[in-house]
N, C-alpha and C. Protein backbone atom coordinates (compact mmCIF):
# COMPACT_ATOMS: atom_id res chain seq x y z
N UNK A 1 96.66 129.27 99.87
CA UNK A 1 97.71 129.77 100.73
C UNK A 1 98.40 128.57 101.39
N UNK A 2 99.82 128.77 101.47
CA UNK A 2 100.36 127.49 101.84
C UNK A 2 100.51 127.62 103.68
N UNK A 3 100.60 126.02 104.10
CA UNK A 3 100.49 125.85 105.59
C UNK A 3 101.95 126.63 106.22
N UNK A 4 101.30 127.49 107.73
CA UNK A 4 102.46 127.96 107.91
C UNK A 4 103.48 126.61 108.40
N UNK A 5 104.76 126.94 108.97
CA UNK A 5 105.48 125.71 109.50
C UNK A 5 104.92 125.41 111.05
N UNK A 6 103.86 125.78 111.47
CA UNK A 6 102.88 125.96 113.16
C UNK A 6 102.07 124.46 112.21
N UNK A 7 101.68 125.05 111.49
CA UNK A 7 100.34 124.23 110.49
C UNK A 7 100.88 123.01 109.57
N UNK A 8 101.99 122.97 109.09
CA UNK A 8 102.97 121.91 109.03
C UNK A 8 103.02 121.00 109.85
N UNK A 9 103.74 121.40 111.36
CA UNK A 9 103.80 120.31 111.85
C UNK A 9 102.69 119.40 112.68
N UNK A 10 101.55 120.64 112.38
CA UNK A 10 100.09 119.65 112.62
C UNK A 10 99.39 118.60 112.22
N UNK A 11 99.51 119.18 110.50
CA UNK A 11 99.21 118.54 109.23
C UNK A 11 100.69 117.12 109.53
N UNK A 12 101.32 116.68 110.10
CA UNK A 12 102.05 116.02 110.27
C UNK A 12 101.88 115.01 111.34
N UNK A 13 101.44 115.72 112.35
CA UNK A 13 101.03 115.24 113.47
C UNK A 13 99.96 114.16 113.00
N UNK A 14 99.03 114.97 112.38
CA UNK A 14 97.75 114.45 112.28
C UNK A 14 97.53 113.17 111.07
N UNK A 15 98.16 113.05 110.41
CA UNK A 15 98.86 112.14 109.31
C UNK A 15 99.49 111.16 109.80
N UNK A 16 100.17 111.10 110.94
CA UNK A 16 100.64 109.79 112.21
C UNK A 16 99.43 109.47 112.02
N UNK A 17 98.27 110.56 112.73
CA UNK A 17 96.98 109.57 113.45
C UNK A 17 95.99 108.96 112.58
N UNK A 18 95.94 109.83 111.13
CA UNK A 18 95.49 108.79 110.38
C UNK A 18 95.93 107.75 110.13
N UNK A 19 96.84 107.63 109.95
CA UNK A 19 97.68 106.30 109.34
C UNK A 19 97.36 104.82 110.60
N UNK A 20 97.49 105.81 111.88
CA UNK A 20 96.90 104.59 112.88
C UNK A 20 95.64 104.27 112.97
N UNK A 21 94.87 105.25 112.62
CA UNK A 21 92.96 104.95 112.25
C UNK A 21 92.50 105.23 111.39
N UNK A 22 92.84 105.15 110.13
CA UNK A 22 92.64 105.36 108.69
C UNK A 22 90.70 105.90 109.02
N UNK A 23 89.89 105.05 109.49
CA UNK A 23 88.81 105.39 109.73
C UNK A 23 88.20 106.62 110.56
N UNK A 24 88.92 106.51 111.28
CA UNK A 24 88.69 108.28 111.90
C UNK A 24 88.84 109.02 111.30
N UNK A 25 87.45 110.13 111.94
CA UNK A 25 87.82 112.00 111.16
C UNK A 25 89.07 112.22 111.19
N UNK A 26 89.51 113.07 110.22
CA UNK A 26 90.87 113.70 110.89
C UNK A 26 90.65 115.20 110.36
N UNK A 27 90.93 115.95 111.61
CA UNK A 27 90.67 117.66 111.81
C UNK A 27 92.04 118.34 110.81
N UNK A 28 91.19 119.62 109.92
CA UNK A 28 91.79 120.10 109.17
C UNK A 28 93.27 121.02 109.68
N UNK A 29 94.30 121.07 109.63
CA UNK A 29 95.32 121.58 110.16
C UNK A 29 95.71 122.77 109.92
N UNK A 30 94.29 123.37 109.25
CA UNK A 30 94.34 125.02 108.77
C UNK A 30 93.22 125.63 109.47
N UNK A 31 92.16 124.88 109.65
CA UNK A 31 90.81 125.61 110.06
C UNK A 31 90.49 124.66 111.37
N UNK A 32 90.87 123.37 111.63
CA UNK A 32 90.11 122.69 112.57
C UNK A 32 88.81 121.94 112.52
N UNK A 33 88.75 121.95 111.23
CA UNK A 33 87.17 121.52 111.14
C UNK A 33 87.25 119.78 110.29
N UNK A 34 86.40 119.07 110.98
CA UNK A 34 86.65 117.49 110.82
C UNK A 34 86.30 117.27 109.41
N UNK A 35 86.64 116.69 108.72
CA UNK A 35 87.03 116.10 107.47
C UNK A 35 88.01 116.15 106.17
N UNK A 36 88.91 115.88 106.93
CA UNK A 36 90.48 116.60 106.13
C UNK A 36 90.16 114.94 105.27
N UNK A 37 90.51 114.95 103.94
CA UNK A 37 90.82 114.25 103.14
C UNK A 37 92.55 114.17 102.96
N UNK A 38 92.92 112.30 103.44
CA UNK A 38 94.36 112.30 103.35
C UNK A 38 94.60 111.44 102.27
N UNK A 39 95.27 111.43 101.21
CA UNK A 39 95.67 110.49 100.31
C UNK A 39 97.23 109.81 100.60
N UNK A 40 97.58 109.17 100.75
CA UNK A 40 99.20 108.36 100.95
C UNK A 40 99.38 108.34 99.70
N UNK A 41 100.23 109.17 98.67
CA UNK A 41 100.89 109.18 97.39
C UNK A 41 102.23 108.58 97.28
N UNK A 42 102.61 108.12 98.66
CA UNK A 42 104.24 107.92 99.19
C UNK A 42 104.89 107.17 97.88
N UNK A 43 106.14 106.94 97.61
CA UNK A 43 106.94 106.47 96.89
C UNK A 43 108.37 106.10 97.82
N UNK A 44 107.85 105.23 98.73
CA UNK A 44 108.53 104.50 99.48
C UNK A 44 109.62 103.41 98.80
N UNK A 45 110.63 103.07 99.17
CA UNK A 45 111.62 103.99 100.33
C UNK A 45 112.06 105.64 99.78
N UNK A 46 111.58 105.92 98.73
CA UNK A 46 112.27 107.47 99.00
C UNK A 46 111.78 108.45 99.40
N UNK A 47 110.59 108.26 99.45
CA UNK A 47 109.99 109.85 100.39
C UNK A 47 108.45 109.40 100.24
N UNK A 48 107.59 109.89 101.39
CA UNK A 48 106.19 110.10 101.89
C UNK A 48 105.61 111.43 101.18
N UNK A 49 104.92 111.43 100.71
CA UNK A 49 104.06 112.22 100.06
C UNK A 49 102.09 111.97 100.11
N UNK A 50 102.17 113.39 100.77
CA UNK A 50 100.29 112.98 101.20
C UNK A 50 99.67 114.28 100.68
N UNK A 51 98.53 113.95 99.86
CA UNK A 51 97.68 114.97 99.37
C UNK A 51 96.76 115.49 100.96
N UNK A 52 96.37 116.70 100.92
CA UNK A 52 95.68 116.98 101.82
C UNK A 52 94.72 117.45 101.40
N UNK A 53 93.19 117.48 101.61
CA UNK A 53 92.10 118.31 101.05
C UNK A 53 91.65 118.50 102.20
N UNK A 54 90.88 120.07 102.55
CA UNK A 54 89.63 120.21 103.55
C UNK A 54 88.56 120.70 102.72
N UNK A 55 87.48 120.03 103.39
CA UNK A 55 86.07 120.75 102.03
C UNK A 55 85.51 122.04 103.33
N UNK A 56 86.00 122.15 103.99
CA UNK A 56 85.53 123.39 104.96
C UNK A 56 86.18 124.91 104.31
N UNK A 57 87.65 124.59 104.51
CA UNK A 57 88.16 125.96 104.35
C UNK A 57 88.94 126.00 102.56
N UNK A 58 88.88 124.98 101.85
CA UNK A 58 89.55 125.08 101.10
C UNK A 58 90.98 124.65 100.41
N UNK A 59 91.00 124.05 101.96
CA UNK A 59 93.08 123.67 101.81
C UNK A 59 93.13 122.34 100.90
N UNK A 60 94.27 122.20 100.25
CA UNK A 60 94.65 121.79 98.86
C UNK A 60 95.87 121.85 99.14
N UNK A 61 96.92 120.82 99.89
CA UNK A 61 98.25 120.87 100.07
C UNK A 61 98.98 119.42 99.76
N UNK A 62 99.65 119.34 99.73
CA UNK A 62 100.79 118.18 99.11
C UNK A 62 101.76 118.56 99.78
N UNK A 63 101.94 117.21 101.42
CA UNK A 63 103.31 117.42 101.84
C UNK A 63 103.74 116.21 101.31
N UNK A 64 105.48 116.45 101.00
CA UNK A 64 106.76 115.58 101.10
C UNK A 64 107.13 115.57 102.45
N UNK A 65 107.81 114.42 102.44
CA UNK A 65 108.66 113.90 103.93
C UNK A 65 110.39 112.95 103.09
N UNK A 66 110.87 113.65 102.92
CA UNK A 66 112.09 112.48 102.02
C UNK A 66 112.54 111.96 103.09
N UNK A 67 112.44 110.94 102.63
CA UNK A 67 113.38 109.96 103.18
C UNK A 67 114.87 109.45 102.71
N UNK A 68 115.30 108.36 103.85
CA UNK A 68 116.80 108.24 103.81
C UNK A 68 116.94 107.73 102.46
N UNK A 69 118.47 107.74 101.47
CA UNK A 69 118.48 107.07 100.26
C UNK A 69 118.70 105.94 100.04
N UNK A 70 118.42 104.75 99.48
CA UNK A 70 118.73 103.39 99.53
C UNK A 70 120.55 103.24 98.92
N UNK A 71 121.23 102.73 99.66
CA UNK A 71 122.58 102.75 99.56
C UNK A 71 122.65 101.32 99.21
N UNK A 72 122.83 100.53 98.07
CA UNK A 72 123.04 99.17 97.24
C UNK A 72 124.34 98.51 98.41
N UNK A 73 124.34 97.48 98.80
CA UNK A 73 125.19 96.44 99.43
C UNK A 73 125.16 97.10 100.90
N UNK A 74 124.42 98.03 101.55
CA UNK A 74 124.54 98.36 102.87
C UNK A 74 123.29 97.98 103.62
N UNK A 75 123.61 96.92 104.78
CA UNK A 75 122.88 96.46 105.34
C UNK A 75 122.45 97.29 106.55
C-alpha cells in the first residue's frame, strides 16, 4: 500500500535525518517502528531517489524528489 501524502512528508522528513546521521535508527514512516532501511539511489543533479524498506510492517517504497534541470551556459 502506498504512503499516504501525511506519511510522505514523514518519510521525507526522516530522510533529512538520515542523511545527517546515516548511523542512527531511523523510525518507519508507516508504522513507527525503528529500523527503516534507507538506500540514496539519487541521480543527482536531476532528482533524489530513496528506496525505503521497514522489516516491521512491510513497507517497500521508492520516493523521487526531482530536481531543478541543468540549463548548459547558466551560471
Amino acid at each position: 500500500m502506498p504512503l499516504t501524502p501525511d506519511q510522505t512528508r514523514e518519510a521525507l522528513r526522516r530522510i533529512t535525518a538520515w542523511r545527517l546521521e546515516p548511523a542512527k535508527p531511523v523510525a518507519c514512516p508507516a508504522c513507527g517502528a525503528a529500523g527503516l532501511t534507507v538506500i540514496d539511489r539519487s541521480a543527482r543533479p536531476h532528482a533524489e531517489w530513496y528506496a525505503l524498506a521497514c522489516p516491521a510492517c512491510g513497507l517497500d517504497e521508492t520516493l523521487h524528489i526531482p530536481m531543478g534541470a541543468v540549463i548548459p551556459g547558466v551560471d
